[in-house]
C-alpha atoms as a PDB file:
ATOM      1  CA  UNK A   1      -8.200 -77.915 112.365  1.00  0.00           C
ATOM      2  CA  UNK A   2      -8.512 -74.101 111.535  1.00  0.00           C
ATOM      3  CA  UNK A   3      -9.587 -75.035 108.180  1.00  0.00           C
ATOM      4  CA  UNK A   4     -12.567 -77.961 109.364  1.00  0.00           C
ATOM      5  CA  UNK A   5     -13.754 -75.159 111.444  1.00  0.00           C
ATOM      6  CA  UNK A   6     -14.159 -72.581 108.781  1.00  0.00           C
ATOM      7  CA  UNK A   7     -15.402 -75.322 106.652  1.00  0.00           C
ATOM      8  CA  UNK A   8     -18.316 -76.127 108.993  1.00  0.00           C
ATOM      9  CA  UNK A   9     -18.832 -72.297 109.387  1.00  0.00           C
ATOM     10  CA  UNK A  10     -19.566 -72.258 105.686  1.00  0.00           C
ATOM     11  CA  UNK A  11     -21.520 -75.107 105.778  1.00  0.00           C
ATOM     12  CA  UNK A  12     -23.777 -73.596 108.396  1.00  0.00           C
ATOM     13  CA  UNK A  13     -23.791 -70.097 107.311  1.00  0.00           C
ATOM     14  CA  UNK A  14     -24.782 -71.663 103.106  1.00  0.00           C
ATOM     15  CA  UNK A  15     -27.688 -73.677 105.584  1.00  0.00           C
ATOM     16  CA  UNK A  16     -29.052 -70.510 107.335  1.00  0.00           C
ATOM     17  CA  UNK A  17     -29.624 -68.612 104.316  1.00  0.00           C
ATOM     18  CA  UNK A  18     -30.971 -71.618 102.046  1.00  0.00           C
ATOM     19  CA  UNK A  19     -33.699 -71.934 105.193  1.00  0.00           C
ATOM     20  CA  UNK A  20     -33.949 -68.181 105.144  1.00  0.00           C
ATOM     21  CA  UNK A  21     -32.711 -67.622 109.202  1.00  0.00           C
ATOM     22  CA  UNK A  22     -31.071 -64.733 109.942  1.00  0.00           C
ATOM     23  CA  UNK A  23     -30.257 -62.964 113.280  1.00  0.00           C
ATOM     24  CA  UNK A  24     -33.670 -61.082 113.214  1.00  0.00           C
ATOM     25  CA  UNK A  25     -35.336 -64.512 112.655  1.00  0.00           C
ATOM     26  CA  UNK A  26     -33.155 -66.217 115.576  1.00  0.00           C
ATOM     27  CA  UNK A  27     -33.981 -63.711 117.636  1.00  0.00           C
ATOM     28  CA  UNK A  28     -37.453 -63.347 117.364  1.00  0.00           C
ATOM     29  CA  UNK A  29     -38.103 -66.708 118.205  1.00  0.00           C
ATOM     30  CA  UNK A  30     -37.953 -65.222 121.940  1.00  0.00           C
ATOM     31  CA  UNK A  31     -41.039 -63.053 121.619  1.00  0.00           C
ATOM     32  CA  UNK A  32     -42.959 -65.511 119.149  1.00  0.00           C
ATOM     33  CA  UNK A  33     -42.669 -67.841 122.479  1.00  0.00           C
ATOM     34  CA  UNK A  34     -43.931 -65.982 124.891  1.00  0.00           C
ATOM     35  CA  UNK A  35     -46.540 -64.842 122.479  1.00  0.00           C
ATOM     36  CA  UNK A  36     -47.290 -68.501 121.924  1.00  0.00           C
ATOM     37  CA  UNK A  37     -47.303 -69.542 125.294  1.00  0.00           C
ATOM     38  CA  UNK A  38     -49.914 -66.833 126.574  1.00  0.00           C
ATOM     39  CA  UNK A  39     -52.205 -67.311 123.197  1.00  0.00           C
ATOM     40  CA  UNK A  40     -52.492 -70.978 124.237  1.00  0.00           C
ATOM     41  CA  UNK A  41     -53.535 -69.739 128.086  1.00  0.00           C
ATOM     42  CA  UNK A  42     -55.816 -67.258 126.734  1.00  0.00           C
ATOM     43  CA  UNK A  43     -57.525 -69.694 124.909  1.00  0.00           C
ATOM     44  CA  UNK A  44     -58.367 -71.745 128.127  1.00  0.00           C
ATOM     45  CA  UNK A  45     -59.550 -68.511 129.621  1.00  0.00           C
ATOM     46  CA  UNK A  46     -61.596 -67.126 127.292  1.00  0.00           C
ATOM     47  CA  UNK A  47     -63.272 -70.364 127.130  1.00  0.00           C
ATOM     48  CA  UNK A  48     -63.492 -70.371 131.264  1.00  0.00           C
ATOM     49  CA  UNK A  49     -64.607 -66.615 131.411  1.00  0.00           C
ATOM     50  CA  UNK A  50     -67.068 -67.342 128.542  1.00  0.00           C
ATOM     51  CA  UNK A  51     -68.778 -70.320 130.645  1.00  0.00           C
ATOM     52  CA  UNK A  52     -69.361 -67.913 133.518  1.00  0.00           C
ATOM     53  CA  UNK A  53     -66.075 -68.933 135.751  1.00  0.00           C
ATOM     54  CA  UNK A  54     -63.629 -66.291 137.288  1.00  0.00           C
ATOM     55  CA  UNK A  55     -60.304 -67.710 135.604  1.00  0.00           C
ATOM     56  CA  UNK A  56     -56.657 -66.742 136.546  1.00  0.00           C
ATOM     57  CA  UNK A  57     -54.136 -66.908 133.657  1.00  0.00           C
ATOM     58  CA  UNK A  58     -50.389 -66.992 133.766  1.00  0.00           C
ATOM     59  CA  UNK A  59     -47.798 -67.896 131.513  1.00  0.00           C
ATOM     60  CA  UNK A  60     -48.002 -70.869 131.297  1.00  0.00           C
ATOM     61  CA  UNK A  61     -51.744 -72.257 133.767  1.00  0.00           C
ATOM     62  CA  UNK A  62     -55.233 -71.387 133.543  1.00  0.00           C
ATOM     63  CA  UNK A  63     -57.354 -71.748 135.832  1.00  0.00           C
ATOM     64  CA  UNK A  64     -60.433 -71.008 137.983  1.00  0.00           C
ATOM     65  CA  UNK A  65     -59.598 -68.388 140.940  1.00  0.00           C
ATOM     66  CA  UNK A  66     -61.441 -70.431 142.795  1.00  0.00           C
ATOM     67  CA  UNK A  67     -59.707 -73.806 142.070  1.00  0.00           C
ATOM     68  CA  UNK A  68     -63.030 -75.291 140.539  1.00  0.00           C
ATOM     69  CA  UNK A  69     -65.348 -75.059 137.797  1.00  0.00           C
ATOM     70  CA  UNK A  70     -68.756 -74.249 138.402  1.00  0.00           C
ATOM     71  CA  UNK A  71     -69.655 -77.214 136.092  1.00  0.00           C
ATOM     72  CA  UNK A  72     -68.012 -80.510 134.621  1.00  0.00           C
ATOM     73  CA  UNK A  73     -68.930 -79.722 131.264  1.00  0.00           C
ATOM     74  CA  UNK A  74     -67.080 -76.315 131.727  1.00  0.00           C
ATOM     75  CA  UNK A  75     -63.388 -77.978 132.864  1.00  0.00           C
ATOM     76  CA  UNK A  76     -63.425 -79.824 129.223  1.00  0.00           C
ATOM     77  CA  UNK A  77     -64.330 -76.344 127.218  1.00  0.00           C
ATOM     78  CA  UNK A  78     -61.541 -74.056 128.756  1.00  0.00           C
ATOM     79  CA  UNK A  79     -59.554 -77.213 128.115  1.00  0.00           C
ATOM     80  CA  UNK A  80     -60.254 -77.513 124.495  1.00  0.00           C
ATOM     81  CA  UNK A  81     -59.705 -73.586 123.928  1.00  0.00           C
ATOM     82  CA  UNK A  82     -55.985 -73.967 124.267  1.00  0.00           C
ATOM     83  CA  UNK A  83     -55.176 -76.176 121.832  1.00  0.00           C
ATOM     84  CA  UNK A  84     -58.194 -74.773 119.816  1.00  0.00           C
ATOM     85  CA  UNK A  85     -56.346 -71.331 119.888  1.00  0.00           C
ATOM     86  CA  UNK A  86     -52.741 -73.059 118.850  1.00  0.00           C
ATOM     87  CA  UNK A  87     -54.162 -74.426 115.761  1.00  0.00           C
ATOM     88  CA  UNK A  88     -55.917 -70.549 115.586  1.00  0.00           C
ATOM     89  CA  UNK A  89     -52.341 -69.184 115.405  1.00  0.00           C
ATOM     90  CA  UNK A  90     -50.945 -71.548 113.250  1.00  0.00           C
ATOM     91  CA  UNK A  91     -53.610 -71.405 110.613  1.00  0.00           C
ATOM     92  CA  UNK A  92     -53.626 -67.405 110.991  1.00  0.00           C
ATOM     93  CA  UNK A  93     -50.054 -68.174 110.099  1.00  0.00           C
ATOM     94  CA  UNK A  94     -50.582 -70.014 106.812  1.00  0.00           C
ATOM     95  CA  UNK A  95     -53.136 -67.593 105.390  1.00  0.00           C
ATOM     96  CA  UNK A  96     -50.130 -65.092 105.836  1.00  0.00           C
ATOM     97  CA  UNK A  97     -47.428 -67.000 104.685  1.00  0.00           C
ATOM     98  CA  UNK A  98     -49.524 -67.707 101.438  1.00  0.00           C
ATOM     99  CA  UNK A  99     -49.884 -64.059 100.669  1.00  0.00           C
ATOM    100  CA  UNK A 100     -46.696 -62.593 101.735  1.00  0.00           C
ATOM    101  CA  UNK A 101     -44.110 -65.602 102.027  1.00  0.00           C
ATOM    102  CA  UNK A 102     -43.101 -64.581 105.870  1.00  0.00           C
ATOM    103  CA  UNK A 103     -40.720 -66.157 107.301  1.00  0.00           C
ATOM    104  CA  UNK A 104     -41.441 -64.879 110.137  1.00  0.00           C
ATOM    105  CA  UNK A 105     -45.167 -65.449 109.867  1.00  0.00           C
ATOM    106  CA  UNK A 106     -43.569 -68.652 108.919  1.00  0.00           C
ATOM    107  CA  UNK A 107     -41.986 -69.426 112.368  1.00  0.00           C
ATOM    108  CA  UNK A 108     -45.115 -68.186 114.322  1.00  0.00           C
ATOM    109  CA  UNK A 109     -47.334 -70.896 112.941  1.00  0.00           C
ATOM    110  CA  UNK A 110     -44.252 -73.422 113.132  1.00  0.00           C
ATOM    111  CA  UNK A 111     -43.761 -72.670 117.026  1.00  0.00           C
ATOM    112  CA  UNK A 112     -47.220 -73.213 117.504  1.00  0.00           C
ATOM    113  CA  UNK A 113     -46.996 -76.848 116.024  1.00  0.00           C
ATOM    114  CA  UNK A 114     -43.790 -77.400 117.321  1.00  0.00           C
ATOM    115  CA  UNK A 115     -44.837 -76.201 121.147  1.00  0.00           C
ATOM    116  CA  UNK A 116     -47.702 -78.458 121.453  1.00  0.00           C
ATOM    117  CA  UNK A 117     -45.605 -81.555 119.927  1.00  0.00           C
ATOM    118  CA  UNK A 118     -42.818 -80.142 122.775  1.00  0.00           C
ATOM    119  CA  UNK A 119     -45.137 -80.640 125.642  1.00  0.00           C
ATOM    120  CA  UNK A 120     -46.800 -83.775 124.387  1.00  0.00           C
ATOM    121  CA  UNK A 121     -43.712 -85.815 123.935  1.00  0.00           C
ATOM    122  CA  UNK A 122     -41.558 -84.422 126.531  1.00  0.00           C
ATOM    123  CA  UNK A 123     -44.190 -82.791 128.983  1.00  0.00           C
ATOM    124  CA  UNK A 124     -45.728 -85.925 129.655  1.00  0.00           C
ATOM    125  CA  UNK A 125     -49.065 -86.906 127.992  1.00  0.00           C
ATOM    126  CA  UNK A 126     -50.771 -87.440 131.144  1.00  0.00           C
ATOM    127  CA  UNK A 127     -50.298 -83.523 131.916  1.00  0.00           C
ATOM    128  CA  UNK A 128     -51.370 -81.929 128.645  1.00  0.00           C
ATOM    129  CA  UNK A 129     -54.595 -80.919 127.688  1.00  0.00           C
ATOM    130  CA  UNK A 130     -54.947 -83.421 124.919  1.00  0.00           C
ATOM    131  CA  UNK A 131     -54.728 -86.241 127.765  1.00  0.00           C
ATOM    132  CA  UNK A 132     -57.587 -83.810 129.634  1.00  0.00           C
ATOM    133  CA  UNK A 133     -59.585 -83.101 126.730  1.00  0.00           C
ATOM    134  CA  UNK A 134     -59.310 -87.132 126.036  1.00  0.00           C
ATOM    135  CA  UNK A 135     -60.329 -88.415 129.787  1.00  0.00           C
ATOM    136  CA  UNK A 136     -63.280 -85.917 129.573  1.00  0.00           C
ATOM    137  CA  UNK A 137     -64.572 -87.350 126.774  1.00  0.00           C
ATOM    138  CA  UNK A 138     -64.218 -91.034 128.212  1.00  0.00           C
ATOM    139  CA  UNK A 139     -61.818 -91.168 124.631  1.00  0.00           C
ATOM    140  CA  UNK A 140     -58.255 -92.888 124.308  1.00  0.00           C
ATOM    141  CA  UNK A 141     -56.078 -90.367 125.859  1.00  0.00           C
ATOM    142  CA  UNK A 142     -53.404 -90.516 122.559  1.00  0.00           C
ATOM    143  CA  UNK A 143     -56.543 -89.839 120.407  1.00  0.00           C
ATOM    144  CA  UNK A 144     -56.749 -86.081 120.543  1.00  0.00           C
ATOM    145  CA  UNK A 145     -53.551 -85.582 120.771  1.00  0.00           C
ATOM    146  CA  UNK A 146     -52.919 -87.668 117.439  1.00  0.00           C
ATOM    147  CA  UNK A 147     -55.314 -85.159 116.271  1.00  0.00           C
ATOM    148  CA  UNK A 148     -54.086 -82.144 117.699  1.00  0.00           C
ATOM    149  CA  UNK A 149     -50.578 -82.792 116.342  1.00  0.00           C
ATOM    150  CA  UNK A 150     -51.537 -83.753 113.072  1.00  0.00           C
ATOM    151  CA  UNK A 151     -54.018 -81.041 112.482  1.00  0.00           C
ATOM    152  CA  UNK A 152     -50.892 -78.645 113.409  1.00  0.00           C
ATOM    153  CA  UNK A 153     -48.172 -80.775 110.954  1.00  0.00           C
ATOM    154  CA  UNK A 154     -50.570 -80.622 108.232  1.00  0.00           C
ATOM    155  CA  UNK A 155     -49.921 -76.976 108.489  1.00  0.00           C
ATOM    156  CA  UNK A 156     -46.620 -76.999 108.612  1.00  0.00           C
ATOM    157  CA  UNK A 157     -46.038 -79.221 105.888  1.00  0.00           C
ATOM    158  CA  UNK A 158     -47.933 -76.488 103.575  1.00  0.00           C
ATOM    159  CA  UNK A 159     -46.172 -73.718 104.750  1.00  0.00           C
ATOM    160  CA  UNK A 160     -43.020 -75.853 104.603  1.00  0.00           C
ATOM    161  CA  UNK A 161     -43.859 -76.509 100.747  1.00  0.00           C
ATOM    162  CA  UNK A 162     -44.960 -72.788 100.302  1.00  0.00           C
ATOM    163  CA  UNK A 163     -41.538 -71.470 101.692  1.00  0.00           C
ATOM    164  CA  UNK A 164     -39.799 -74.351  99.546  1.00  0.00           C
ATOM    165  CA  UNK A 165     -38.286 -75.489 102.906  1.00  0.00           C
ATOM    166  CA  UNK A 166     -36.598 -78.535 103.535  1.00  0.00           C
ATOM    167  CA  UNK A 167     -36.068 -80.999 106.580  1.00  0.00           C
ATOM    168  CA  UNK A 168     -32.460 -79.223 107.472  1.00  0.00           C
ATOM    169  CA  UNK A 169     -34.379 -76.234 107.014  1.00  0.00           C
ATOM    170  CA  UNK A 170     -37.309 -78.001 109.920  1.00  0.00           C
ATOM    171  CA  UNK A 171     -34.095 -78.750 112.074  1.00  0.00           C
ATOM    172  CA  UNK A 172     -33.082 -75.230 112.609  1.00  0.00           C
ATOM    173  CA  UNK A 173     -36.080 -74.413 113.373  1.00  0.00           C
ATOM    174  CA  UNK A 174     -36.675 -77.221 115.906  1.00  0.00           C
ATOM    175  CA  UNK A 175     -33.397 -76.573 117.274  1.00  0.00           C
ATOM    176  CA  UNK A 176     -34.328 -72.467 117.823  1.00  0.00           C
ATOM    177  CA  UNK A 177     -37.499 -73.636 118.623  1.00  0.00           C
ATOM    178  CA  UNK A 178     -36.146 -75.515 121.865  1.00  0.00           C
ATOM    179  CA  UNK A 179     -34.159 -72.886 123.661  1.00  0.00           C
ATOM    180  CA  UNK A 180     -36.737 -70.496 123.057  1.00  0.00           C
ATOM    181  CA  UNK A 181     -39.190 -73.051 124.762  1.00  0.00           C
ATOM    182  CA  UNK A 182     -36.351 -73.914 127.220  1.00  0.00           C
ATOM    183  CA  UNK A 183     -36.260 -69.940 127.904  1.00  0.00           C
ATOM    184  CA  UNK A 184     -40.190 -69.740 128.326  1.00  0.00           C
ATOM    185  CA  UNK A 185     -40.214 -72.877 131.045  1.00  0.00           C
ATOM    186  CA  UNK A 186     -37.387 -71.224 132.588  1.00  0.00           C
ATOM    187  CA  UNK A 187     -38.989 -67.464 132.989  1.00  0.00           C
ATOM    188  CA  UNK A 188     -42.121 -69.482 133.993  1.00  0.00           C
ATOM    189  CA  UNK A 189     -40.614 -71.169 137.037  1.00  0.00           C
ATOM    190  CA  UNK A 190     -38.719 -67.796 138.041  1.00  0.00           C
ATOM    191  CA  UNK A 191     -42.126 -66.060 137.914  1.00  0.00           C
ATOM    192  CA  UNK A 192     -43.792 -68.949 140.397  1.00  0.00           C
ATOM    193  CA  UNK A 193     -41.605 -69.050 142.980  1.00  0.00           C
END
């Protein structure tokens, strides 16, 4: 048994380093989140404030102070500047992982892919701004997300190739990518009660 367990420590430790995580990287996931979460959200206010609304942000909501906008046409632009800033960050991200070969610019641009795919699948279409954006537009309400998503994959399969990562190397960082969304949603509903 001692000996299995050792072997699968290998085994794990031989993955980490051939997909170039570390502590640091591991770690940093944490604050890449957060960052993530709030670029998204400032996004959707930016685009709010720019339209002439008074917009609240939070961690994880938008919105106008006032609970409305002052026109139609304004709800579907502060909804399009979330996902519009997401694919911001994750292109930012390639442009740096082509110079420098960052892993860590590396993981920003793959959380950004990776949260939007999070809340799509298990957020519930219906509640994302894809869905939103979608309705607004009188479009099918899997069409921008479809688009969203693959926009943001696109990316990540260049960096991926860039970095010379492979799929193991995509489920590590899915897996890290979880509990630091996990830890996000969790510091989100201690901050709205």
């Amino acid at each position: 048994m001692e000996k299995m367990i050792e072997s699968f420590k290998n085994r794990i430790s031989k993955d980490f380093k051939e997909s170039q995580i570390d502590w640091k990287v591991i770690i940093s996931f944490i604050p890449i989140a957060f960052i993530t979460y709030l670029f998204h959200e400032s996004g959707h206010w930016i685009f709010g404030e720019l339209m002439g609304n008074d917009m609240k942000l939070g961690l994880n909501y938008c919105a106008p102070r006032n609970g409305s906008f002052i026109k139609e046409s304004h709800a579907l632009w502060s909804a399009i500047g979330g996902p519009a800033f997401t694919i911001i960050q994750a292109l930012l991200s390639m442009f740096i992982v082509q110079k420098t070969k960052s892993i860590y610019a590396y993981s920003i641009g793959f959380f950004a892919a990776f949260s939007r795919f999070f809340s799509i699948v298990f957020g519930g279409i219906n509640l994302q701004d894809e869905s939103g954006i979608a309705t607004m537009l009188d479009a099918n309400k899997y069409l921008v997300a479809m688009i969203v998503l693959l926009i943001l994959f696109l990316i990540i399969w260049r960096c991926n190739r860039i970095m010379r990562l492979n799929m193991k190397a995509v489920g590590y960082f899915t897996v890290l990518g979880t509990f630091a969304i996990l830890i996000v949603i969790g510091v989100n509903q201690l901050i709205m009660k």
